[in-house]
N, C-alpha and C. Protein backbone atom coordinates (compact mmCIF):
# COMPACT_ATOMS: atom_id res chain seq x y z
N UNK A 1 122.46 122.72 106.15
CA UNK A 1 122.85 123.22 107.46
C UNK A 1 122.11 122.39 108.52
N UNK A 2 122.68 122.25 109.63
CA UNK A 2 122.11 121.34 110.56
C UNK A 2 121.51 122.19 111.07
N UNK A 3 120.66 121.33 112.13
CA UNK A 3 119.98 122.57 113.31
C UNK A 3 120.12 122.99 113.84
N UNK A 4 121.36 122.67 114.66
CA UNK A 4 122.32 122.98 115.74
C UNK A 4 122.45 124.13 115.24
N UNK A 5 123.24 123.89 113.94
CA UNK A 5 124.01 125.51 113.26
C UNK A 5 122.39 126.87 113.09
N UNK A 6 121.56 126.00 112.44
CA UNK A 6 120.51 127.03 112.78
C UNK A 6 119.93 127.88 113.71
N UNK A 7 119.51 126.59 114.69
CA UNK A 7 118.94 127.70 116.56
C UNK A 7 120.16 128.69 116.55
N UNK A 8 121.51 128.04 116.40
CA UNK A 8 122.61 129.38 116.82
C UNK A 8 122.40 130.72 116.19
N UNK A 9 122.35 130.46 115.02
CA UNK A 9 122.17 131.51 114.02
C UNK A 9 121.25 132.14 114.27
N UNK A 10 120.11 131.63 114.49
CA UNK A 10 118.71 132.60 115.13
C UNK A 10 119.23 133.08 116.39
N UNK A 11 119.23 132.70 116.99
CA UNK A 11 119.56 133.00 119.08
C UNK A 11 121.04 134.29 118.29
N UNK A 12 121.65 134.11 117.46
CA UNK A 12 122.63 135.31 117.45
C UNK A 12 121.90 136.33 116.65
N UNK A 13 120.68 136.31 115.50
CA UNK A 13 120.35 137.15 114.72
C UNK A 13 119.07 138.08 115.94
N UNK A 14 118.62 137.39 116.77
CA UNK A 14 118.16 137.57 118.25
C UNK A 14 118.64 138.76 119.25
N UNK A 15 120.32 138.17 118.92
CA UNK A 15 120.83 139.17 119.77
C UNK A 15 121.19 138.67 121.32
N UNK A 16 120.84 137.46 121.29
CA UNK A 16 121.24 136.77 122.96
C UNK A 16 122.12 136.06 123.12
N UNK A 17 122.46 136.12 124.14
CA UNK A 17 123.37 134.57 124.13
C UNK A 17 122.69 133.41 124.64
N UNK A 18 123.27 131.89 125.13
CA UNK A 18 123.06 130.99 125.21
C UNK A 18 121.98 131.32 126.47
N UNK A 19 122.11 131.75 127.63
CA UNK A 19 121.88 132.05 128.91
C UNK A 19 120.45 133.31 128.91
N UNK A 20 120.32 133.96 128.08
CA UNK A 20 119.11 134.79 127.77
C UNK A 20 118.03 134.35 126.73
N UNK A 21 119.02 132.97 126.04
CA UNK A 21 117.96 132.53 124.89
C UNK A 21 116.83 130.85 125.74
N UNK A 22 117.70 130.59 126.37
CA UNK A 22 117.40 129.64 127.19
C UNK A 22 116.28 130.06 128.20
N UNK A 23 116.71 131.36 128.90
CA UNK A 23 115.57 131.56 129.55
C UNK A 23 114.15 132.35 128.99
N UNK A 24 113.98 132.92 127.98
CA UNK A 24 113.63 133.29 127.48
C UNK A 24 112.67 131.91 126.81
N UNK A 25 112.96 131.82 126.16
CA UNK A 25 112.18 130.12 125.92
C UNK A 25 112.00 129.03 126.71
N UNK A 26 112.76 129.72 128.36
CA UNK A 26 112.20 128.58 129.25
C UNK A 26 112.97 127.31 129.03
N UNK A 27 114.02 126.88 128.35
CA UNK A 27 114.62 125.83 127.87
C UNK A 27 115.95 126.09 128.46
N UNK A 28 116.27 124.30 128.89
CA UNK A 28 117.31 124.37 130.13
C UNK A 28 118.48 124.82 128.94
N UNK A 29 119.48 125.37 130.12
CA UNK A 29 120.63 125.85 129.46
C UNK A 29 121.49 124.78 128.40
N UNK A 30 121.90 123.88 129.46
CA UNK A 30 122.75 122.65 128.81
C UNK A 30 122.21 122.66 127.40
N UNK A 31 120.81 122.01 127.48
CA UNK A 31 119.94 121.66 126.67
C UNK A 31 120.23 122.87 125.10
N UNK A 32 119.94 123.77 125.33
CA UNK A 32 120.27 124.90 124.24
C UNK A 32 122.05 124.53 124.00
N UNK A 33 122.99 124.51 124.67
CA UNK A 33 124.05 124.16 124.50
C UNK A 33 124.38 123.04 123.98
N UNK A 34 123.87 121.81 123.87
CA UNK A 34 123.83 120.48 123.32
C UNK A 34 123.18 120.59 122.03
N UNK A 35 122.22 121.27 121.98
CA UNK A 35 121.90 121.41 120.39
C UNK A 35 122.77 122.28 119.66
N UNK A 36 123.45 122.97 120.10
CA UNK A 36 124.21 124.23 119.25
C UNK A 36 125.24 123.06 118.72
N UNK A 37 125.83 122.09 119.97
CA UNK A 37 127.03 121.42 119.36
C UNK A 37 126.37 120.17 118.98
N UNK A 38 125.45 120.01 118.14
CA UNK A 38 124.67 118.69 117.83
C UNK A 38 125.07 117.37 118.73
N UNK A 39 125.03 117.50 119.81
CA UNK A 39 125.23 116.70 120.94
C UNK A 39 123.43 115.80 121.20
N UNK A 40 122.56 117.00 120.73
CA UNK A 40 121.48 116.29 121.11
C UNK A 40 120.36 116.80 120.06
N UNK A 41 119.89 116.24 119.53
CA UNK A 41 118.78 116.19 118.27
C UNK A 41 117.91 117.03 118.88
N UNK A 42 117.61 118.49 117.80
CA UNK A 42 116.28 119.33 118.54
C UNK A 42 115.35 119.26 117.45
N UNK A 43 114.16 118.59 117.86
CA UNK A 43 113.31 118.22 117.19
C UNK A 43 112.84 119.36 115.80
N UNK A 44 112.47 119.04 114.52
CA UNK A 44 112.17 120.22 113.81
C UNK A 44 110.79 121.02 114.31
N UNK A 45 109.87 119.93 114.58
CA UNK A 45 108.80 121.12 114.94
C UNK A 45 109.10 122.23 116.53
N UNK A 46 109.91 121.81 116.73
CA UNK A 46 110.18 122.94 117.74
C UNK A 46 111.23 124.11 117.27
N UNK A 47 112.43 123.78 116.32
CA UNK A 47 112.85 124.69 115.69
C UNK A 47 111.89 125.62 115.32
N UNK A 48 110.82 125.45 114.26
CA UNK A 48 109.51 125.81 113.55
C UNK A 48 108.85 126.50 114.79
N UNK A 49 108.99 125.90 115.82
CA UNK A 49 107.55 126.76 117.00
C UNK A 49 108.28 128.08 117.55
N UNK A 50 109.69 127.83 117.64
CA UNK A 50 110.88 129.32 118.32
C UNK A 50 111.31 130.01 116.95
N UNK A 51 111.48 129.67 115.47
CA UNK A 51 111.02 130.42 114.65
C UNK A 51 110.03 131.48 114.50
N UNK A 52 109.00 130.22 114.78
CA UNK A 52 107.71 131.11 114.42
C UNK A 52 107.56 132.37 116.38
N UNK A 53 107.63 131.88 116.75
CA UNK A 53 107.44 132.85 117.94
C UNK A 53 108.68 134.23 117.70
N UNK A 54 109.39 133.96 117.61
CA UNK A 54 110.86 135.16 117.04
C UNK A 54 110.16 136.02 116.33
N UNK A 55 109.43 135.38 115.51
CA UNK A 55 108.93 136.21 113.93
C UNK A 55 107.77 136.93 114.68
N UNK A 56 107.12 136.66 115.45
CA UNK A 56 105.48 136.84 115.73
C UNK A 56 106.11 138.42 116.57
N UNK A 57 106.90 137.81 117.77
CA UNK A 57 107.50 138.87 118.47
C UNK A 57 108.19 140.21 118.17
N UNK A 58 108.58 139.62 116.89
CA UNK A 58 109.41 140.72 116.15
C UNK A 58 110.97 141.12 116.50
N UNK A 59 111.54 139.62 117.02
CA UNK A 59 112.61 139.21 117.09
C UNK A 59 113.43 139.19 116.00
N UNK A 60 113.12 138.39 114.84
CA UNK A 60 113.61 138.58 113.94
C UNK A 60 112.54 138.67 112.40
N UNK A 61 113.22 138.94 111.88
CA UNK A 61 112.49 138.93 110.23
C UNK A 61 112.17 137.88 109.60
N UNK A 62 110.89 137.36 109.03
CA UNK A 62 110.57 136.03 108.28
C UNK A 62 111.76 135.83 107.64
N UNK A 63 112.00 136.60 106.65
CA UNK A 63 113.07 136.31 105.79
C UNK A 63 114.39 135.91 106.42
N UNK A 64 114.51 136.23 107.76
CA UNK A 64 116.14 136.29 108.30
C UNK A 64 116.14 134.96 108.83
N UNK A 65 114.99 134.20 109.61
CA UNK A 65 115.00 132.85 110.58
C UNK A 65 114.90 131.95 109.58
């Protein structure tokens, strides 16, 4: 699975959309939108850092991200 397909999958297991996940992480909109459609490479350790923050928050479940 790419990453694109991943952040989506998290940001929906989340419960947000593009526009609440973006601000929420402070990350420009486009930007969240360009990775969903692999338009633009999102680095893995940052996948790994909004993982791990989801999980910490209790966003989502280790097992689920």
């Amino acid at each position: 699975m790419g990453r694109g397909r991943e952040i989506k999958e998290l940001r929906e297991k989340m419960g947000m959309n593009r526009r609440e996940f973006s601000d929420y992480y402070g990350i420009p909109y486009r930007t969240v939108q360009d990775w969903e459609a692999e338009k633009r490479q999102l680095p893995d350790y940052l996948l790994r850092l909004i993982k791990y923050r989801a999980e910490m928050e209790g966003m989502v479940k280790k097992d689920e991200s």
